[in-house]
Protein backbone atom coordinates (compact mmCIF):
# COMPACT_ATOMS: atom_id res chain seq x y z
CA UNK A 1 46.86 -20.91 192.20
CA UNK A 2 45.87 -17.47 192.70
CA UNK A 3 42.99 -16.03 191.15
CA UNK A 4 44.86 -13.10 189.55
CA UNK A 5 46.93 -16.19 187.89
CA UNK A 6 43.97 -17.83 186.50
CA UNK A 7 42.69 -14.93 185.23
CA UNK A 8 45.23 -14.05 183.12
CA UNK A 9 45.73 -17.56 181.60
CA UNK A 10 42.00 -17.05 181.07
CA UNK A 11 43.07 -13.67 178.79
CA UNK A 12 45.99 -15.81 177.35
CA UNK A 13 43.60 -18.64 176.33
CA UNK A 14 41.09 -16.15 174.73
CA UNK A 15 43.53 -15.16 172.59
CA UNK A 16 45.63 -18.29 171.82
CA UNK A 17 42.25 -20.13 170.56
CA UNK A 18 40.57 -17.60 168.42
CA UNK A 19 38.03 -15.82 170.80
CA UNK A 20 39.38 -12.52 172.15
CA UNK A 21 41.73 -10.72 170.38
CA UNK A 22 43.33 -7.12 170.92
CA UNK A 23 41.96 -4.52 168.56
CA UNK A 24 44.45 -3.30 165.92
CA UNK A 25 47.07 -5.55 167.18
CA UNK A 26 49.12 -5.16 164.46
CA UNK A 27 49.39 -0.91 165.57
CA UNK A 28 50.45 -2.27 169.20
CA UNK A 29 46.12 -1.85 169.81
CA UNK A 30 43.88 -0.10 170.83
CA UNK A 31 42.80 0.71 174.84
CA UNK A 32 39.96 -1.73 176.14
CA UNK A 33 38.96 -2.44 172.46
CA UNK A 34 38.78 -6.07 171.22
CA UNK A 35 37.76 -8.09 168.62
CA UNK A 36 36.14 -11.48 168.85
CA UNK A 37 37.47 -13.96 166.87
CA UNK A 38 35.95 -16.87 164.70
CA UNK A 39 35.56 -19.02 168.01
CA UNK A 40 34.31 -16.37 170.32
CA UNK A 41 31.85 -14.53 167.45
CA UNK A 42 30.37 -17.81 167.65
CA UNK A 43 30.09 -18.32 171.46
CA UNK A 44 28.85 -14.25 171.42
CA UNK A 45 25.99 -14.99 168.84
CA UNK A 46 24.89 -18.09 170.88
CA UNK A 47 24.84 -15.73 174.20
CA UNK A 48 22.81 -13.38 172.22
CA UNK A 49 20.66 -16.41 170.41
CA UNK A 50 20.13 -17.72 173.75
CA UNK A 51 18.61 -14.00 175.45
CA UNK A 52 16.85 -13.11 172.46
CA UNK A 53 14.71 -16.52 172.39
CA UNK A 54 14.04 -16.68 176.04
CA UNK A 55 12.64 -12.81 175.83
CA UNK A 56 10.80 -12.44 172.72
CA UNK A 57 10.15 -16.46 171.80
CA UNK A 58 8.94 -17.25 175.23
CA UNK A 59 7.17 -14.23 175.68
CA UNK A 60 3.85 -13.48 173.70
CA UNK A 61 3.98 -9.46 174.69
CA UNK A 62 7.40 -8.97 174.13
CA UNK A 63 8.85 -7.34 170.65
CA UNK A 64 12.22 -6.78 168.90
CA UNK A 65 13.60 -4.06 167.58
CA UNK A 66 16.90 -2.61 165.97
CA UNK A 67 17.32 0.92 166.56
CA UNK A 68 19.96 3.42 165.43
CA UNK A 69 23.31 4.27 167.13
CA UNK A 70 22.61 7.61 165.80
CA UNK A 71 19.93 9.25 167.30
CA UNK A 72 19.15 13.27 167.48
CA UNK A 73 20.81 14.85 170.23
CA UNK A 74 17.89 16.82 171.85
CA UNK A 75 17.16 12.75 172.95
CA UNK A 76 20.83 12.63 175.37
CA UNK A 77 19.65 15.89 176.67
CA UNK A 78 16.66 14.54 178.05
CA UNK A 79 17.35 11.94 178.89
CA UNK A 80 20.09 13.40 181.43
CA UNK A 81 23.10 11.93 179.79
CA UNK A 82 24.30 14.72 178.57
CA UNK A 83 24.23 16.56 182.09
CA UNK A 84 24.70 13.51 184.37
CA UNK A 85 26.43 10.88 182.49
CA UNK A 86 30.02 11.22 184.93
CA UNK A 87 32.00 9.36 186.66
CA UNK A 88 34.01 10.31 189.33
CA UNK A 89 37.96 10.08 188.74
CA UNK A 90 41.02 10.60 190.81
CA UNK A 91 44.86 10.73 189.54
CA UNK A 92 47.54 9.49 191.25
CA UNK A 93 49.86 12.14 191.25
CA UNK A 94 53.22 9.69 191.02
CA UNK A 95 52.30 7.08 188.70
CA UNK A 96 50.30 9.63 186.84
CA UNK A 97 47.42 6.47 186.52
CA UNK A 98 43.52 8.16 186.28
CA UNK A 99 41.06 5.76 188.63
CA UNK A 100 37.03 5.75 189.22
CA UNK A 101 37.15 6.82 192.87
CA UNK A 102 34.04 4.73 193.32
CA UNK A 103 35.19 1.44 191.79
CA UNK A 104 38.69 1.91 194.37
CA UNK A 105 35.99 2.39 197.00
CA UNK A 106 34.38 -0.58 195.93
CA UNK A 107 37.23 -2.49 196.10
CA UNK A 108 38.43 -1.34 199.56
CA UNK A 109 35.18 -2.85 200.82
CA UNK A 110 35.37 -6.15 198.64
CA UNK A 111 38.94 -6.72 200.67
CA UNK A 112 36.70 -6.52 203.72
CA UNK A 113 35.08 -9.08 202.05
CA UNK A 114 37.34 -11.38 201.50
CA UNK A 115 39.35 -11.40 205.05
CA UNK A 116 36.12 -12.32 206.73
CA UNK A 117 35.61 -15.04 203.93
CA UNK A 118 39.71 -16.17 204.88
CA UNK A 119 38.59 -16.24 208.67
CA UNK A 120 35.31 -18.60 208.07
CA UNK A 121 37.94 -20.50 205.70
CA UNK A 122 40.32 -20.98 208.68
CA UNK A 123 37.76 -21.46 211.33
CA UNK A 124 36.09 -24.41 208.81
CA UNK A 125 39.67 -26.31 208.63
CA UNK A 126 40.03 -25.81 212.17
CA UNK A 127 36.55 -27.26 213.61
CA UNK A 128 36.06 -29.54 211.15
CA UNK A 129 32.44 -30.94 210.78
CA UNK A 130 31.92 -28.83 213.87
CA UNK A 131 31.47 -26.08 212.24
CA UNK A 132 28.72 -23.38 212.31
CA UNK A 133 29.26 -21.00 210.33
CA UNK A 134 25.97 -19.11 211.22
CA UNK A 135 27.52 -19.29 215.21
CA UNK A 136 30.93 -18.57 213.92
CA UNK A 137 29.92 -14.88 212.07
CA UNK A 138 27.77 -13.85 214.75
CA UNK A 139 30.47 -14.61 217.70
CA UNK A 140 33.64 -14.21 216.15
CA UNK A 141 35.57 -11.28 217.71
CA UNK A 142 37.89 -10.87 214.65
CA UNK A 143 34.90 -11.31 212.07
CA UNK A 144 32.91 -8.86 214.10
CA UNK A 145 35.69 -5.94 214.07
CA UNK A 146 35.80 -6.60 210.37
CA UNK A 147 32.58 -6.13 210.00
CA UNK A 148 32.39 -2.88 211.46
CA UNK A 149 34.60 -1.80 209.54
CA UNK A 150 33.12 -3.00 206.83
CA UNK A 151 29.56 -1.74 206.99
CA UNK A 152 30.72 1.76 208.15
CA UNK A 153 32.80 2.16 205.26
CA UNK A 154 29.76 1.10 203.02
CA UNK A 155 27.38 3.70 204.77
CA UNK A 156 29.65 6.36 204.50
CA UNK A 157 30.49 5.45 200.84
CA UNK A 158 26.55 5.52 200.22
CA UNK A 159 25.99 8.56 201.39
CA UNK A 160 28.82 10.06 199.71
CA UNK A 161 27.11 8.62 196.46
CA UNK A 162 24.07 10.39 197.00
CA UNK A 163 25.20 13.96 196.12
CA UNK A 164 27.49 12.54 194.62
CA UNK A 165 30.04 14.62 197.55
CA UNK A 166 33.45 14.41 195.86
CA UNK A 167 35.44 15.94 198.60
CA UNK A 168 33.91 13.28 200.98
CA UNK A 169 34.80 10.35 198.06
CA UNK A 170 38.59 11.58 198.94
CA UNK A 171 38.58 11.71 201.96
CA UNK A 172 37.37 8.06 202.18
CA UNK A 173 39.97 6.84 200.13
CA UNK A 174 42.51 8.59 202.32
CA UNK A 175 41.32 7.97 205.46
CA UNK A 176 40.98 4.01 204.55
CA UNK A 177 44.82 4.88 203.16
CA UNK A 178 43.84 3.11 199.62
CA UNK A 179 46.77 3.17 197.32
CA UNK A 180 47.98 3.66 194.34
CA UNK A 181 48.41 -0.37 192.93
CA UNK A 182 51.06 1.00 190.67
CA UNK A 183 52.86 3.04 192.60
CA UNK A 184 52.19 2.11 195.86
CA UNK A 185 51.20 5.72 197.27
CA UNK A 186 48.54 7.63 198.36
CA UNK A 187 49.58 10.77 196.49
CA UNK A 188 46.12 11.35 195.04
CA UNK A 189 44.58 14.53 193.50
CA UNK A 190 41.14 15.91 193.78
CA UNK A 191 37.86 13.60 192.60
CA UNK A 192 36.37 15.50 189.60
CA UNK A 193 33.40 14.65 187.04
CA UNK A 194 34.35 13.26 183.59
CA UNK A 195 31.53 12.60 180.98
CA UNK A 196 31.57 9.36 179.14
CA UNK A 197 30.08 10.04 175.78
CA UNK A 198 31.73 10.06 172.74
CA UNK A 199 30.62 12.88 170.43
CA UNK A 200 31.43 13.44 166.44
CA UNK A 201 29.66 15.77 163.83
CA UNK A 202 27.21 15.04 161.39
CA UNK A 203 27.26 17.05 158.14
CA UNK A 204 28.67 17.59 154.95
CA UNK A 205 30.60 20.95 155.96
CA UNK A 206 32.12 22.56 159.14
CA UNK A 207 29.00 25.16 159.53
CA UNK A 208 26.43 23.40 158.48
CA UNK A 209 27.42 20.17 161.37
CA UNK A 210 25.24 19.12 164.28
CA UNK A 211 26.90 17.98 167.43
CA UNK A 212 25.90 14.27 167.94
CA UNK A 213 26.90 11.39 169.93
CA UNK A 214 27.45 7.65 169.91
CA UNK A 215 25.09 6.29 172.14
CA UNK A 216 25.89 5.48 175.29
CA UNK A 217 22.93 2.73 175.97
CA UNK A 218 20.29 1.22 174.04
CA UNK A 219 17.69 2.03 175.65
CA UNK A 220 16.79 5.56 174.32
CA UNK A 221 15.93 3.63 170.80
CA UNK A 222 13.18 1.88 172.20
CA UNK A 223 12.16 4.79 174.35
CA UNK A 224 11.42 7.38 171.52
CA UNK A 225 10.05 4.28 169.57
CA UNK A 226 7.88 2.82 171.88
CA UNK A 227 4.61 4.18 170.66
CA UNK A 228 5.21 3.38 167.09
CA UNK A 229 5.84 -0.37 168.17
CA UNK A 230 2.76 -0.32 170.61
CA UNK A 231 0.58 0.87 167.53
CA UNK A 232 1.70 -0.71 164.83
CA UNK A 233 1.53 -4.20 167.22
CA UNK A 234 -1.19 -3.25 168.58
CA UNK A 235 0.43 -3.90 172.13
CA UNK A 236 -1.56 -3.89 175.34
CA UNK A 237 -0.31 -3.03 178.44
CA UNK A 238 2.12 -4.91 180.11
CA UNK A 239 4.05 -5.44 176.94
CA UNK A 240 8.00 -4.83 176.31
CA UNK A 241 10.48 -4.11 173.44
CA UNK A 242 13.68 -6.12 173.46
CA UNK A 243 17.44 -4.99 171.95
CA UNK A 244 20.63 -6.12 171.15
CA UNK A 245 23.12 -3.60 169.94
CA UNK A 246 25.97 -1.54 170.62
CA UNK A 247 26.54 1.00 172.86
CA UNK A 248 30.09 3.60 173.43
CA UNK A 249 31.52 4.62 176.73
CA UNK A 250 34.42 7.03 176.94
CA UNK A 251 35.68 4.71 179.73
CA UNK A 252 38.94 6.05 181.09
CA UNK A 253 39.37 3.65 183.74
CA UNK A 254 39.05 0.34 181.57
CA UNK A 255 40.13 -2.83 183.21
CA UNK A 256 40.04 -6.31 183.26
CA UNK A 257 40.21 -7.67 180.16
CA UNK A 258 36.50 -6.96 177.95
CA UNK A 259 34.75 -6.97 181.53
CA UNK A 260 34.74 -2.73 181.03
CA UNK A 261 35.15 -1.47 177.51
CA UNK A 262 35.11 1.79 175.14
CA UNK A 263 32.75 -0.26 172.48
CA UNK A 264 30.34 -3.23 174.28
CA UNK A 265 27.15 -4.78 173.04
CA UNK A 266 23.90 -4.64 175.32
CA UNK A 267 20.87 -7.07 175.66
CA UNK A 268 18.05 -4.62 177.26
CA UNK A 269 14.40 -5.00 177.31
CA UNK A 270 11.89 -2.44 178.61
CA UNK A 271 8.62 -4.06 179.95
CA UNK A 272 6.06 -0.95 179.78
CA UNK A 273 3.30 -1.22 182.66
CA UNK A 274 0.58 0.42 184.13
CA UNK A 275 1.85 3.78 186.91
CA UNK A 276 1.79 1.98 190.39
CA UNK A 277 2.13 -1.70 189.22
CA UNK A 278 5.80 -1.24 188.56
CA UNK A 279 6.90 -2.40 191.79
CA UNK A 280 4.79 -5.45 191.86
CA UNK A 281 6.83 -6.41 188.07
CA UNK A 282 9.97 -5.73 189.71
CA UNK A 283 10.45 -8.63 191.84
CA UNK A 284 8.80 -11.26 188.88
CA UNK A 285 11.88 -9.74 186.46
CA UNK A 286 14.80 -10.37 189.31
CA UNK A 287 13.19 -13.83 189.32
CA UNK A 288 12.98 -14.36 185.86
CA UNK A 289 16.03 -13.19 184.94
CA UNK A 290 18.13 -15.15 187.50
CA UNK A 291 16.39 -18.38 186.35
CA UNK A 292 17.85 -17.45 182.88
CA UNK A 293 21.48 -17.28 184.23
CA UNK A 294 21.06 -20.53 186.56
CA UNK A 295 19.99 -22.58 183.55
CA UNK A 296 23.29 -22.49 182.06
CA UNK A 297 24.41 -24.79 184.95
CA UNK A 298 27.17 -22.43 187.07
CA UNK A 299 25.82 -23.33 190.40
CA UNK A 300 23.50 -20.86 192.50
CA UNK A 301 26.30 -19.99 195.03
CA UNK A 302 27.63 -17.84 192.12
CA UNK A 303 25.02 -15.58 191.76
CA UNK A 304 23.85 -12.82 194.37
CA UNK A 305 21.75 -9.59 194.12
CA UNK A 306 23.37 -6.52 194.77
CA UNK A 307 20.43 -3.14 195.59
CA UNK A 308 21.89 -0.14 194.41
CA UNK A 309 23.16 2.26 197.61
CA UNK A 310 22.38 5.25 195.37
CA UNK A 311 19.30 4.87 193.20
CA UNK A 312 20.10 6.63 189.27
CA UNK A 313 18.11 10.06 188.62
CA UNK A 314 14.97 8.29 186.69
CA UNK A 315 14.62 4.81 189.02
CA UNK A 316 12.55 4.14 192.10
CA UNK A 317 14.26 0.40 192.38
CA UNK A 318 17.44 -0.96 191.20
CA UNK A 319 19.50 -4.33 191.74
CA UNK A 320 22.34 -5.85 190.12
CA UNK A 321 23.13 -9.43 189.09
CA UNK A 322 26.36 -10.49 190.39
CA UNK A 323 28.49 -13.25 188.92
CA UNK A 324 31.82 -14.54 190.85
CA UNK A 325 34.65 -13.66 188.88
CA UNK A 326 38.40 -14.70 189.65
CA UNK A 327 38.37 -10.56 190.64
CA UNK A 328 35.43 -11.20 192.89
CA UNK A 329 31.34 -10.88 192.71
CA UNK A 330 31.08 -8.49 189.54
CA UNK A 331 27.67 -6.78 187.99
CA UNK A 332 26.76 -8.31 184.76
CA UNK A 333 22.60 -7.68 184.42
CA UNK A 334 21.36 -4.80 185.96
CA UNK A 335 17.39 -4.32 186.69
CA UNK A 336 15.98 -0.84 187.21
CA UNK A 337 12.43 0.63 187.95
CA UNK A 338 12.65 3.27 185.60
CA UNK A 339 9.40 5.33 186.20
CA UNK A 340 7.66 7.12 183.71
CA UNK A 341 10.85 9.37 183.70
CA UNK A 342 12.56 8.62 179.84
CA UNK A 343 9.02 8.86 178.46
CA UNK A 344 8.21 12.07 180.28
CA UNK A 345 11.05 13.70 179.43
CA UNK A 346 10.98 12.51 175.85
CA UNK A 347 7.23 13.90 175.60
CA UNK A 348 8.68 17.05 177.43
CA UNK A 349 11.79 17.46 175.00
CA UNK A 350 10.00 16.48 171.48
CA UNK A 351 6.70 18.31 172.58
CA UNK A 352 5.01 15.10 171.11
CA UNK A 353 2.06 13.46 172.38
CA UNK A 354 3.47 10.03 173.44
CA UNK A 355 0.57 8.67 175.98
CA UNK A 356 -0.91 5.30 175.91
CA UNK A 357 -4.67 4.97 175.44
CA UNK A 358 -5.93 2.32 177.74
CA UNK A 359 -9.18 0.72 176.05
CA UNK A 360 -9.93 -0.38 179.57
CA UNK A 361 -9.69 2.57 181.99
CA UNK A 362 -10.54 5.18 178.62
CA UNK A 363 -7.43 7.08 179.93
CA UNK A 364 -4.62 7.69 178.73
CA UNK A 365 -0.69 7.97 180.39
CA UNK A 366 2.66 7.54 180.48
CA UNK A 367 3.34 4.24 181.28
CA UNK A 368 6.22 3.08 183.97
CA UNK A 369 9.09 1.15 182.56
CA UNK A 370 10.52 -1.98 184.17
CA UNK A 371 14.31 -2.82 182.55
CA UNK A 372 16.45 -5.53 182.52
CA UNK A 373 20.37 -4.76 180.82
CA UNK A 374 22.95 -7.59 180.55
CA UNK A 375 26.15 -6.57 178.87
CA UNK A 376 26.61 -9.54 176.37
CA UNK A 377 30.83 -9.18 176.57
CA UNK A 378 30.53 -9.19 180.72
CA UNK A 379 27.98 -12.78 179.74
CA UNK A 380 30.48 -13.87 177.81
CA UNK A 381 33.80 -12.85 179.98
CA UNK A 382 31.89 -14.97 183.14
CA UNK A 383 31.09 -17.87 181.09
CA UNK A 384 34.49 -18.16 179.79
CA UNK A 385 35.59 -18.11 183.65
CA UNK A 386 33.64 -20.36 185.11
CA UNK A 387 33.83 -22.67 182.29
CA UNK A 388 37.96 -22.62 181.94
CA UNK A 389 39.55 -25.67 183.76
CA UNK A 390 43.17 -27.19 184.14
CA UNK A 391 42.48 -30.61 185.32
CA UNK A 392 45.02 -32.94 186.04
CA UNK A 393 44.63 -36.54 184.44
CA UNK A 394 45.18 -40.20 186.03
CA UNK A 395 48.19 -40.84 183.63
CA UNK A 396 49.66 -37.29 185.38
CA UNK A 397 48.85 -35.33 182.04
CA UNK A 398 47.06 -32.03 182.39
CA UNK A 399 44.21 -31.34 179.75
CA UNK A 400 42.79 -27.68 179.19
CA UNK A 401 39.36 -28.15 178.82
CA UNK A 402 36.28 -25.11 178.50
CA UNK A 403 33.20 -26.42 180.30
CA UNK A 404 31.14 -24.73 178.28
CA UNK A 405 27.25 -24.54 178.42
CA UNK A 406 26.78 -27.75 175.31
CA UNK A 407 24.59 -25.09 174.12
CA UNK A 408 25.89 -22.31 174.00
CA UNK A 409 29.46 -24.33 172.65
CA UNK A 410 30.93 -22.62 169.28
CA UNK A 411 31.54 -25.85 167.60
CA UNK A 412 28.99 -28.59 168.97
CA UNK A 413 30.87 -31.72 167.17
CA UNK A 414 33.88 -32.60 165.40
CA UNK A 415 34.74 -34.94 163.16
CA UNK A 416 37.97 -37.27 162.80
CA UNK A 417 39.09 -39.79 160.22
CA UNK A 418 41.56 -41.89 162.15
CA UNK A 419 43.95 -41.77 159.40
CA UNK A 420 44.10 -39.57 156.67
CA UNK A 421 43.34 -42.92 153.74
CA UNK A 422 41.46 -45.64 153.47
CA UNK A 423 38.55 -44.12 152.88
CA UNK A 424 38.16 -42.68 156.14
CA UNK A 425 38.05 -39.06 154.96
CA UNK A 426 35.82 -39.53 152.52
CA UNK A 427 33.63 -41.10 155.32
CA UNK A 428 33.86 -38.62 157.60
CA UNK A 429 33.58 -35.82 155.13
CA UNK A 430 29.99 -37.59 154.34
CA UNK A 431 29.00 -37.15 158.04
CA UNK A 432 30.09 -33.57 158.66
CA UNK A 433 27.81 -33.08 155.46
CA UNK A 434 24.70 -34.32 157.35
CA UNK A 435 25.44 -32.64 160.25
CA UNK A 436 26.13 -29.24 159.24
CA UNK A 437 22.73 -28.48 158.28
CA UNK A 438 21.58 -29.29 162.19
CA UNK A 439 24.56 -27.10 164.16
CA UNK A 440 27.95 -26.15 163.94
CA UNK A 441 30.19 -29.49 163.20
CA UNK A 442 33.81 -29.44 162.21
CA UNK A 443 36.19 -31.90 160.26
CA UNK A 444 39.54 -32.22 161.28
CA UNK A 445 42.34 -34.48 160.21
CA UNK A 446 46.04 -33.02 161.32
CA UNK A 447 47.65 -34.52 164.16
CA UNK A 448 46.98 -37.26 166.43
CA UNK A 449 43.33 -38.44 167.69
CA UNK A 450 44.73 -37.48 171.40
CA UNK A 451 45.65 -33.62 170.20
CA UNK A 452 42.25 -33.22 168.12
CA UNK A 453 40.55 -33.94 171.17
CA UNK A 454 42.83 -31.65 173.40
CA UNK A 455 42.61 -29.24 171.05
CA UNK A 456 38.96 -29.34 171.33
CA UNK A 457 38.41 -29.35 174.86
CA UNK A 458 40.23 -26.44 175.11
CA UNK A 459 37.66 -24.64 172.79
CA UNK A 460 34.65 -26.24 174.36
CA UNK A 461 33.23 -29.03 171.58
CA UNK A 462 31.09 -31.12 173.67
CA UNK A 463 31.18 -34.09 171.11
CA UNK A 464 34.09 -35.46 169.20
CA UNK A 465 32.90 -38.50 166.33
CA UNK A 466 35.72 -40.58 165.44
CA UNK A 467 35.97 -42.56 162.04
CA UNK A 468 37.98 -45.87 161.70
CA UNK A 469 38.07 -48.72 159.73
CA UNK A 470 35.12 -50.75 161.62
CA UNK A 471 33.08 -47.82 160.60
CA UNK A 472 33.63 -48.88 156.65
CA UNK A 473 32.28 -52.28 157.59
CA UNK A 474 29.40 -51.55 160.56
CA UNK A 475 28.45 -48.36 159.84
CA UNK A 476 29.03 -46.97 163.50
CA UNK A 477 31.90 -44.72 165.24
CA UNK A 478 33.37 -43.41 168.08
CA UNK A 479 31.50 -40.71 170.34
CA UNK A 480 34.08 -39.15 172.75
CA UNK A 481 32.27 -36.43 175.52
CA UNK A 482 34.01 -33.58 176.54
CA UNK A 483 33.53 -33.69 180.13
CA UNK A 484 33.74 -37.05 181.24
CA UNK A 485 35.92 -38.07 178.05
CA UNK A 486 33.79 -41.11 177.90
CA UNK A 487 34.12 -42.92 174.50
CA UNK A 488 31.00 -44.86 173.30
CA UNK A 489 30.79 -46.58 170.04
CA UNK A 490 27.26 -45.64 168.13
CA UNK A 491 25.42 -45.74 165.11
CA UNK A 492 26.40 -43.07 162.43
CA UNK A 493 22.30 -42.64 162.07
CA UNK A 494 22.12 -42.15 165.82
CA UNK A 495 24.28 -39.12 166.17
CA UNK A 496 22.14 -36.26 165.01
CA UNK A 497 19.64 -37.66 167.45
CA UNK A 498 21.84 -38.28 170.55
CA UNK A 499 23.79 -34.82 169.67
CA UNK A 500 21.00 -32.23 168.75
CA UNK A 501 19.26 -32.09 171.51
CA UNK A 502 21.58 -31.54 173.95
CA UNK A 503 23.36 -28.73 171.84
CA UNK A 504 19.93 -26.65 170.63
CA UNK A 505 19.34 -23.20 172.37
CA UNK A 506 15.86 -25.39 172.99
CA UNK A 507 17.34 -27.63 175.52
CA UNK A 508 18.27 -24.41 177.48
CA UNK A 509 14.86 -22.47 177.06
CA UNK A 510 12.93 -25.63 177.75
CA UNK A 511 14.33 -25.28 182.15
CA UNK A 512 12.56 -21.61 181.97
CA UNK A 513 8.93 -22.89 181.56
């Protein structure tokens, strides 16, 4: 099946079983705006649960905090938003459609991509167990030409980012005769800047109102509040100051599902350091954030690190963490070098003192700032794709089930009475009762054992408990896994012990020490 076709059963199934739904559906929506329903608020908060314990429990000089979304707007000013926060778009003139000229870029070199990735694929099936793929890219006539193409489109798209040179962004897209996926032309207008940030008034009356904005990042809270946390926790160098919170983008080309939104929640820490170590920290946070994605199981072939071509106006290093989507590799954590630049400017703009005082050195300065960003909806949109699976059954059924991290699952165990008398639902209710206190555990009665547990594969419950008439007699039930569908028959005492552990945010922190 083709990836575009998964992906959209992947949207369908968001929807159909409570975790993604369209903003304002019932007003025909609203543009790349979604809510998260009572399934995927649960999967989100276990995301964030999961990022927040791995940074600040795991981490003896690392800090929380929960700034504003309002903030004064001398702080977008210096920080360069308010004068460099564009993106550059281009219209097709005949379906009228608004793109990033970048992101089609992008794309146009992702395609080279992929039809060297079809020619190893055909070259594999053709030798066999012969087959060197190391020999095969570096003799290949076809690869080669592709290649060339390839990597002189992405050094003339680099440089073109630099300025950035909008003309030259056009000219690329015509001259590698991109098109319009709508209308199928190449009818396209000039590339222009658009800001992203949303702005609104603050005041009680129309004179007396002050121009502010919805902010665009988190990271400009912990920025202008980094010297009251440093005091007040009396924080030594290297220390950082985690965040989860929301952030606004005026996004005009918003795609793919909640991959690129208008309204998005950010996980960002900013690990302070002393000026000239900043490079050495860099490499230790790539590492240490990549071991927090490859816990969760996905398998390291999905992963890569993508350096930035052009470097952002305040960083001195940059890299992305790619995930493989059904669209292809996609960003979802970015880590940046920041400099000393936010604090500078900040000190610069407020005309406030905000130097540390190292007891060591009896100095004081600004320090550099190493940050690591992970959008939690682009976390959640890749775990939700790698985890979604149609497998096809030995009795030539198909089951739906969501691989999910055990973890990071929104319901962990369910609950059945086998039939709804007896005293079977009064048994089971008596176990959910125990369990609930532990993690999240559901009762369910309608329907037939076989749809309960289809209907909670295809939300991700790792365990399913069955209660039947033996129970009443030995005390011990059914214990159906998601995965394998194994069904073992255990101990009612036994199940917090055999279930907790597995399902605790612990047993995912525990592979990062």
């Amino acid at each position: 099946m083709a990836q575009e076709d998964v992906f959209k059963k992947i949207v369908s199934h968001c929807k159909e079983y409570g975790f993604v739904f369209p903003s304002s559906e019932i007003y025909d929506g609203l543009g790349a705006v979604y809510d998260y329903g009572q399934n995927g608020v649960e999967l989100k908060n276990n995301i964030k649960q999961y990022w927040w314990q791995a940074m600040v429990l795991l981490h003896e000089n690392i800090v929380g905090i929960d700034s504003a979304i309002f903030m004064h707007p001398t702080i977008w000013k210096a920080s360069g938003h308010v004068d460099a926060f564009n993106d550059p778009l281009i219209d097709n003139r005949d379906s009228k459609k608004r793109y990033r000229a970048d992101v089609l870029i992008e794309d146009q070199i992702a395609k080279y991509d992929e039809k060297i990735e079809k020619e190893v694929a055909k070259a594999r099936k053709r030798f066999k167990e012969a087959f060197n793929e190391e020999q095969y890219l570096a003799t290949s006539p076809r690869v080669l030409e592709i290649k060339q193409k390839r990597d002189a489109l992405h050094e003339r798209y680099a440089a073109a980012m630099q300025g950035p040179d909008l003309e030259e962004l056009k000219q690329i897209i015509l001259d590698e005769e991109i098109v319009d996926p709508i209308s199928g032309t190449k009818n396209w207008t000039d590339v222009r800047q658009f800001n992203l940030m949303f702005s609104t008034e603050m005041g009680s009356t129309a004179d007396g109102a002050m121009k502010i904005y919805l902010r665009p990042e988190t990271a400009q809270g912990i920025f202008v509040n980094y010297l009251n946390v440093q005091k007040t926790g009396r924080m030594k160098l290297p220390f950082g100051i985690a965040q989860i919170g929301k952030a606004f983008r005026n996004e005009i080309v918003a795609r793919q599902f909640i991959f690129r939104m208008r309204e998005f929640e950010q996980m960002e820490m900013q690990f302070f350091v002393k000026p000239g170590t900043e490079l050495d920290w860099f490499p230790k946070w790539k590492e240490t954030r990549m071991k927090w994605h490859q816990a969760l199981g996905f398998g390291a072939e999905n992963y890569r690190f993508h350096d930035h071509d052009k470097l952002a106006h305040y960083a001195n290093a940059a890299t992305d963490i790619e995930f493989r989507m059904p669209f292809g590799f996609k960003e979802v954590e970015g880590i940046h070098s920041r400099t000393n630049f936010d604090l500078s400017q900040h000190e610069k703009y407020s005309g406030k003192q905000i130097k540390y005082f190292d007891p060591e050195t009896n100095e004081s300065y600004v320090p550099y700032v190493i940050e690591t960003s992970i959008g939690v909806d682009r976390m959640f949109l890749s775990i939700m794709c790698h985890s979604f699976q149609e497998e096809q059954l030995e009795n030539g059924e198909t089951r739906v089930v969501l691989r999910l991290p055990e973890a990071l699952a929104p319901v962990k165990c369910a609950v059945f009475p086998l039939v709804k008398k007896d005293g079977l639902p009064e048994k089971a209710r008596e176990i959910v009762n125990d369990l609930r206190f532990h993690f999240n555990t559901h009762y369910e009665e309608k329907d037939s054992i076989g749809k309960r547990y289809r209907r909670h594969d295809a939300i991700g419950t790792p365990f399913c408990v069955t209660v039947d008439h033996d129970t009443l007699e030995d005390n011990c039930v059914t214990l159906r896994f998601r995965d394998t569908m194994e069904q073992r028959r255990v101990p009612i005492a036994d199940l917090r012990s055999i279930i907790e552990d597995r399902v605790s945010i612990t047993s995912l922190l525990k592979k990062l020490v």
